[in-house]
Protein backbone atom coordinates (compact mmCIF):
# COMPACT_ATOMS: atom_id res chain seq x y z
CA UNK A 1 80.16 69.80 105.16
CA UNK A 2 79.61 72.86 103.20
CA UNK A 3 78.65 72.75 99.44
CA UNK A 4 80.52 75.25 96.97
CA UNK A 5 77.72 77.12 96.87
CA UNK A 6 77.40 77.67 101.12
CA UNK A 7 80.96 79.17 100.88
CA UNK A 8 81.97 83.06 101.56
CA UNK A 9 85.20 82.53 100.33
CA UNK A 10 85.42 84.17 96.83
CA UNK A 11 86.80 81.72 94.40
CA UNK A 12 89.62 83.18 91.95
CA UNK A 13 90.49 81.29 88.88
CA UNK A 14 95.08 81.24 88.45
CA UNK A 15 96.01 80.60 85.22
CA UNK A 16 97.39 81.78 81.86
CA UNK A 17 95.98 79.84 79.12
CA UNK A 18 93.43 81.84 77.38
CA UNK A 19 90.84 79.11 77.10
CA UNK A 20 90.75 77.77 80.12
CA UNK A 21 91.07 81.49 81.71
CA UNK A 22 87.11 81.81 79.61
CA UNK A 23 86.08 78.74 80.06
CA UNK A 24 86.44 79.34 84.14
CA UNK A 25 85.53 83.25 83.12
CA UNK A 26 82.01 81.77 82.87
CA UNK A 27 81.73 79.59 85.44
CA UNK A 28 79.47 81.54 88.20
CA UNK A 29 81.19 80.86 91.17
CA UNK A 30 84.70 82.18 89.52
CA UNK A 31 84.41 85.58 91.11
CA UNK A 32 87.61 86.90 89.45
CA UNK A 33 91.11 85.74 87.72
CA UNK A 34 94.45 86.29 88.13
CA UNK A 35 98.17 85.44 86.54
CA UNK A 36 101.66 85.72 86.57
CA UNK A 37 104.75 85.48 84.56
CA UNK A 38 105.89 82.08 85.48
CA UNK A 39 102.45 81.12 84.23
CA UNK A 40 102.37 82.93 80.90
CA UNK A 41 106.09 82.02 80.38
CA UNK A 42 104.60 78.25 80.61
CA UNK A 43 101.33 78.81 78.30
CA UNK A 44 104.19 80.67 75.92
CA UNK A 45 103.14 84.01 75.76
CA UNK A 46 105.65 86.00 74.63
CA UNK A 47 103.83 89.58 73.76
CA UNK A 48 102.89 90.05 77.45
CA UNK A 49 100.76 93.25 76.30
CA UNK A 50 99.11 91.52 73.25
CA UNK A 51 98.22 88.68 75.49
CA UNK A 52 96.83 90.97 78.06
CA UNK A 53 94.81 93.50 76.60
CA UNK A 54 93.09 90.54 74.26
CA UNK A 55 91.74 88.91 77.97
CA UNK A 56 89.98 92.21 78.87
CA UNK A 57 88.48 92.15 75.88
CA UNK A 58 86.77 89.25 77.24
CA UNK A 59 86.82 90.00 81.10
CA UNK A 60 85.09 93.01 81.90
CA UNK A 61 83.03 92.62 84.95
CA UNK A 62 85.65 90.44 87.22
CA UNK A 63 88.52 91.38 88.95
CA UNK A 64 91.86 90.58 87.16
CA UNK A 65 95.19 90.69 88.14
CA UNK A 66 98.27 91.33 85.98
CA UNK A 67 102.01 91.75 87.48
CA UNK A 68 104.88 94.13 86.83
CA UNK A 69 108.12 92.26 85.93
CA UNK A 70 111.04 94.34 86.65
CA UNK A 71 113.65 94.61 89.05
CA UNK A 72 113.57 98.15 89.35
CA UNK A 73 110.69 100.01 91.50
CA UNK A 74 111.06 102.86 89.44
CA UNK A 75 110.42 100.98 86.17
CA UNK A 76 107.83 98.93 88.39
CA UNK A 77 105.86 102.05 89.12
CA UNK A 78 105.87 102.87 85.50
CA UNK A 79 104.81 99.31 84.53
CA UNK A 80 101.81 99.61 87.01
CA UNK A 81 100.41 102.91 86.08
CA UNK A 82 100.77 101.14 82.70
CA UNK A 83 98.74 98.19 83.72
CA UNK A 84 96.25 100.10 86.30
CA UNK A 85 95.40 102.34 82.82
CA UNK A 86 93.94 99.19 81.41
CA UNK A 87 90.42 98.88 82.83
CA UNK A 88 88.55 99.26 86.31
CA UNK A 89 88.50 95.24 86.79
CA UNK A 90 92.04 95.47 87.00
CA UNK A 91 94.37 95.03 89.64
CA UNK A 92 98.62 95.73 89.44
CA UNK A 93 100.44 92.65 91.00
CA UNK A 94 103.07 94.31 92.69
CA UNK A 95 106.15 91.44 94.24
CA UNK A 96 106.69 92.19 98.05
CA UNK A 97 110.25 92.22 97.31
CA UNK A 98 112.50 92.50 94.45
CA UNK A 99 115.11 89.95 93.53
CA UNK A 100 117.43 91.48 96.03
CA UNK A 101 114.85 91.73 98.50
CA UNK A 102 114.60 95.21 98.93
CA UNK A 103 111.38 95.63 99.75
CA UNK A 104 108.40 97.24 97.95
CA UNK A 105 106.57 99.20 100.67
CA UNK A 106 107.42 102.48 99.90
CA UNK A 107 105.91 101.89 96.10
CA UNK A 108 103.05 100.58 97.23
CA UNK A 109 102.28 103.51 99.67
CA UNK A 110 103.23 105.90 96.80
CA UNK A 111 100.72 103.70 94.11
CA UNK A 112 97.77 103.59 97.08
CA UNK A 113 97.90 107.06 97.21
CA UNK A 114 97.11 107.34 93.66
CA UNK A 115 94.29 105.39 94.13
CA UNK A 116 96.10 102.12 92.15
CA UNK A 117 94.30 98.85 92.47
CA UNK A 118 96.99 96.64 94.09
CA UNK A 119 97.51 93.15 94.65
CA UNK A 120 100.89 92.57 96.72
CA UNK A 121 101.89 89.67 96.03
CA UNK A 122 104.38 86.37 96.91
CA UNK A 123 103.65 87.40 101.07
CA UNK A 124 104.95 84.32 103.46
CA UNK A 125 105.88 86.06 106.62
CA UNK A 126 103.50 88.08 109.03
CA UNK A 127 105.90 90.88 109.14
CA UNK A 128 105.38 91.43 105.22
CA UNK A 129 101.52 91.17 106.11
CA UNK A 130 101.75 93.85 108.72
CA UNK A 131 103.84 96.18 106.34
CA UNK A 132 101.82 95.80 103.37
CA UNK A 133 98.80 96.45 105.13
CA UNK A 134 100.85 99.59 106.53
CA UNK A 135 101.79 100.78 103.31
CA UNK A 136 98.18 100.66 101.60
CA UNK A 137 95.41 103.07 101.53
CA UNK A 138 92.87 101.72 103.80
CA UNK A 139 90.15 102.75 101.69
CA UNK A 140 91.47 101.57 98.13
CA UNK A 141 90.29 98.60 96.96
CA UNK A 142 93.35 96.01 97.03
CA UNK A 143 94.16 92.09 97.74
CA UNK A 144 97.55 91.25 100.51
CA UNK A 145 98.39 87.57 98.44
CA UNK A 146 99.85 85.07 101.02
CA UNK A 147 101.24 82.17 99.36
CA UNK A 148 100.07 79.79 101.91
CA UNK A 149 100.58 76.72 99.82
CA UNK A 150 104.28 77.58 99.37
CA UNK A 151 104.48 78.12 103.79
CA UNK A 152 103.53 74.53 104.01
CA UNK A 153 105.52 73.10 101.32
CA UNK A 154 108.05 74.27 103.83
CA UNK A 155 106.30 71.65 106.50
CA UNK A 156 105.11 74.68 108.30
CA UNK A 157 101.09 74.66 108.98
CA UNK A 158 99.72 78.03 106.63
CA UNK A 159 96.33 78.31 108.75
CA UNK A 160 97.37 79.92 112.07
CA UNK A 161 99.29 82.40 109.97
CA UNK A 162 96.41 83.19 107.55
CA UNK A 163 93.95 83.15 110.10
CA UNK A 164 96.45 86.09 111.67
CA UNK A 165 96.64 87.47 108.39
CA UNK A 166 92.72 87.72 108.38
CA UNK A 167 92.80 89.58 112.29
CA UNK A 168 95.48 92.06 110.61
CA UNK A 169 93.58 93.41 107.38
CA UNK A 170 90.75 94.29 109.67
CA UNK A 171 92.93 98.05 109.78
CA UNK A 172 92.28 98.06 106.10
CA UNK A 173 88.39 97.78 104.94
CA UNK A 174 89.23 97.55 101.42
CA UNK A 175 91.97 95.04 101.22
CA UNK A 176 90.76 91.65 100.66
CA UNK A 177 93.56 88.77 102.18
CA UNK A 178 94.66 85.99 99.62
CA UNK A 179 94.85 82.44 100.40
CA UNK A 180 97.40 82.17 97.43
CA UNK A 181 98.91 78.55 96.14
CA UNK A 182 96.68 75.95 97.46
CA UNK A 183 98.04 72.69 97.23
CA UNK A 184 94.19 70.62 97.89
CA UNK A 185 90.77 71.17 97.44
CA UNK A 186 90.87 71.12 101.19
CA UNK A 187 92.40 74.37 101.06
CA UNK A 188 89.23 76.24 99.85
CA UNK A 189 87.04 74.75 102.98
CA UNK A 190 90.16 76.34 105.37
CA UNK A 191 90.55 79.09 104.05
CA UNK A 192 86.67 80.05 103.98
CA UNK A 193 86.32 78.59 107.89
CA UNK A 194 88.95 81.08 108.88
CA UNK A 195 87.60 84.24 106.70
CA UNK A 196 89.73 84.09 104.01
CA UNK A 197 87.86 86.25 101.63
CA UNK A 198 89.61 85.32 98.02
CA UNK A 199 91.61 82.34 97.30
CA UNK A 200 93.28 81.75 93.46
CA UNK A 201 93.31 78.10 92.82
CA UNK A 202 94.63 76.35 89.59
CA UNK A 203 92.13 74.45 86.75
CA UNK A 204 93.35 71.25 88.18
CA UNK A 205 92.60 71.67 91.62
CA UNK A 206 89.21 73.52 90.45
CA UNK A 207 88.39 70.61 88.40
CA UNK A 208 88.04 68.50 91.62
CA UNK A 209 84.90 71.23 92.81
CA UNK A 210 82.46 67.91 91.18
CA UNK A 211 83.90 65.30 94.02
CA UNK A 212 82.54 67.94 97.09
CA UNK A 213 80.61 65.75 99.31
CA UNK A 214 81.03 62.68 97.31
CA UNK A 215 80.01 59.68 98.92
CA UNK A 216 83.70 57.88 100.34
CA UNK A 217 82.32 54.41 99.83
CA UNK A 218 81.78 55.19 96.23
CA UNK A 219 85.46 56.88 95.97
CA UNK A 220 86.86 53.89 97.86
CA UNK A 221 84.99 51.58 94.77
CA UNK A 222 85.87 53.90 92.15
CA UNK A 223 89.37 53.28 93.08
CA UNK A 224 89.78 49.90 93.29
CA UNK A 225 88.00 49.42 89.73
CA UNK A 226 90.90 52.06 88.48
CA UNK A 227 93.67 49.89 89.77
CA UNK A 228 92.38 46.85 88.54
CA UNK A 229 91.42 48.48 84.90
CA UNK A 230 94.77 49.99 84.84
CA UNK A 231 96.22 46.39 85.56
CA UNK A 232 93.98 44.48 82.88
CA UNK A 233 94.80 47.15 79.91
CA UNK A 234 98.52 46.82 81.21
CA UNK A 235 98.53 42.83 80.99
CA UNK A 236 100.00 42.50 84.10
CA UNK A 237 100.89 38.57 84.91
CA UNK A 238 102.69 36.80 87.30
């Protein structure tokens, strides 16, 4: 198998918690970092501007996504230009849909043509992949963020649709495709043998990157002297 350091797939750290956003900063194969609300709401951020503009004091040279929270596209597009102002690392999550699920194509297009860094976000159907793609400037750098890990939460198997995803952006030479909520380490190894180019994965799944190509016997060992441990310290009788 591949070792993390044999994969094309860029690596994105997906978090909220300012130390563990630096300490993965400045790990080398953490080729950028992104957020969202949900996550600062639970790392309890409340001054989202504060909170974001002290990060890029720190992250300069990687790409970095913040996200727009309102309802309205209007007050989104103000939000973005906002947020696009911020640095040249940085990249305006924009939802495909708002909470009434009107979509957001039209702002996109209108945002790509001012040469906005996008990353379109919370994608789980191929028809939203097709119209994003549609909607963005070819030639402007952006990211189309499929949450594959949410598709098979559903039972439904994410690859054949992300490997679709990866024949569709081919229109677009600047978009990069997402492999967004991994569930598994495993997800990393799919989504770089289907040409995935970026996936965002969690500090706990991330933390698993030392157990790559770790001998099974030894796992299998490992976990039998945790059970039995466990059972000791718990004074388990019978």
């Amino acid at each position: 198998m591949k070792s993390v350091k044999d994969l094309k797939v860029k690596i994105f750290a997906d978090g909220a918690d300012k130390g563990g956003m630096l300490e993965m900063y400045e790990k080398p194969y953490i080729q950028g970092l992104t957020t969202n609300p949900t996550l600062m709401k639970k790392a309890g951020i409340s001054d989202y501007l504060s909170f974001c503009k002290d990060i890029l004091t720190h992250i300069k040279d990687k790409p970095l996504s913040f996200e727009v929270f309102s309802d309205d596209f209007a007050e989104m597009e103000r939000q973005a230009l906002e947020i696009a102002s911020w640095g040249e690392n940085v990249y305006v999550k924009i939802p495909v849909t708002n909470t009434k699920q009107e979509t957001c194509y039209a702002l996109v297009k209108k945002l790509a043509s001012q040469k906005v860094k996008l990353n379109v976000t919370a994608i789980m159907t191929m028809a939203q992949v097709r119209d994003v793609v549609s909607s963005l400037d070819p030639m402007v750098a952006s990211f189309v963020s499929v949450f594959a890990g949410r598709v098979a939460d559903t039972g439904r198997d994410p690859v054949p649709m992300m490997a679709a995803a990866v024949e569709m952006l081919k229109i677009a030479p600047a978009a990069e495709l997402i492999w967004a909520s991994p569930r598994e380490l495993l997800n990393i190894f799919q989504a770089d043998e289907i040409g995935c180019q970026v996936i965002t994965v969690t500090n706990d799944i991330l933390k698993k990157l030392a157990l790559v190509g770790y001998d099974l016997n030894n796992y299998s060992l490992d976990t039998v002297k945790m059970f039995y441990k466990d059972a000791v310290d718990a004074g388990f009788k019978l």
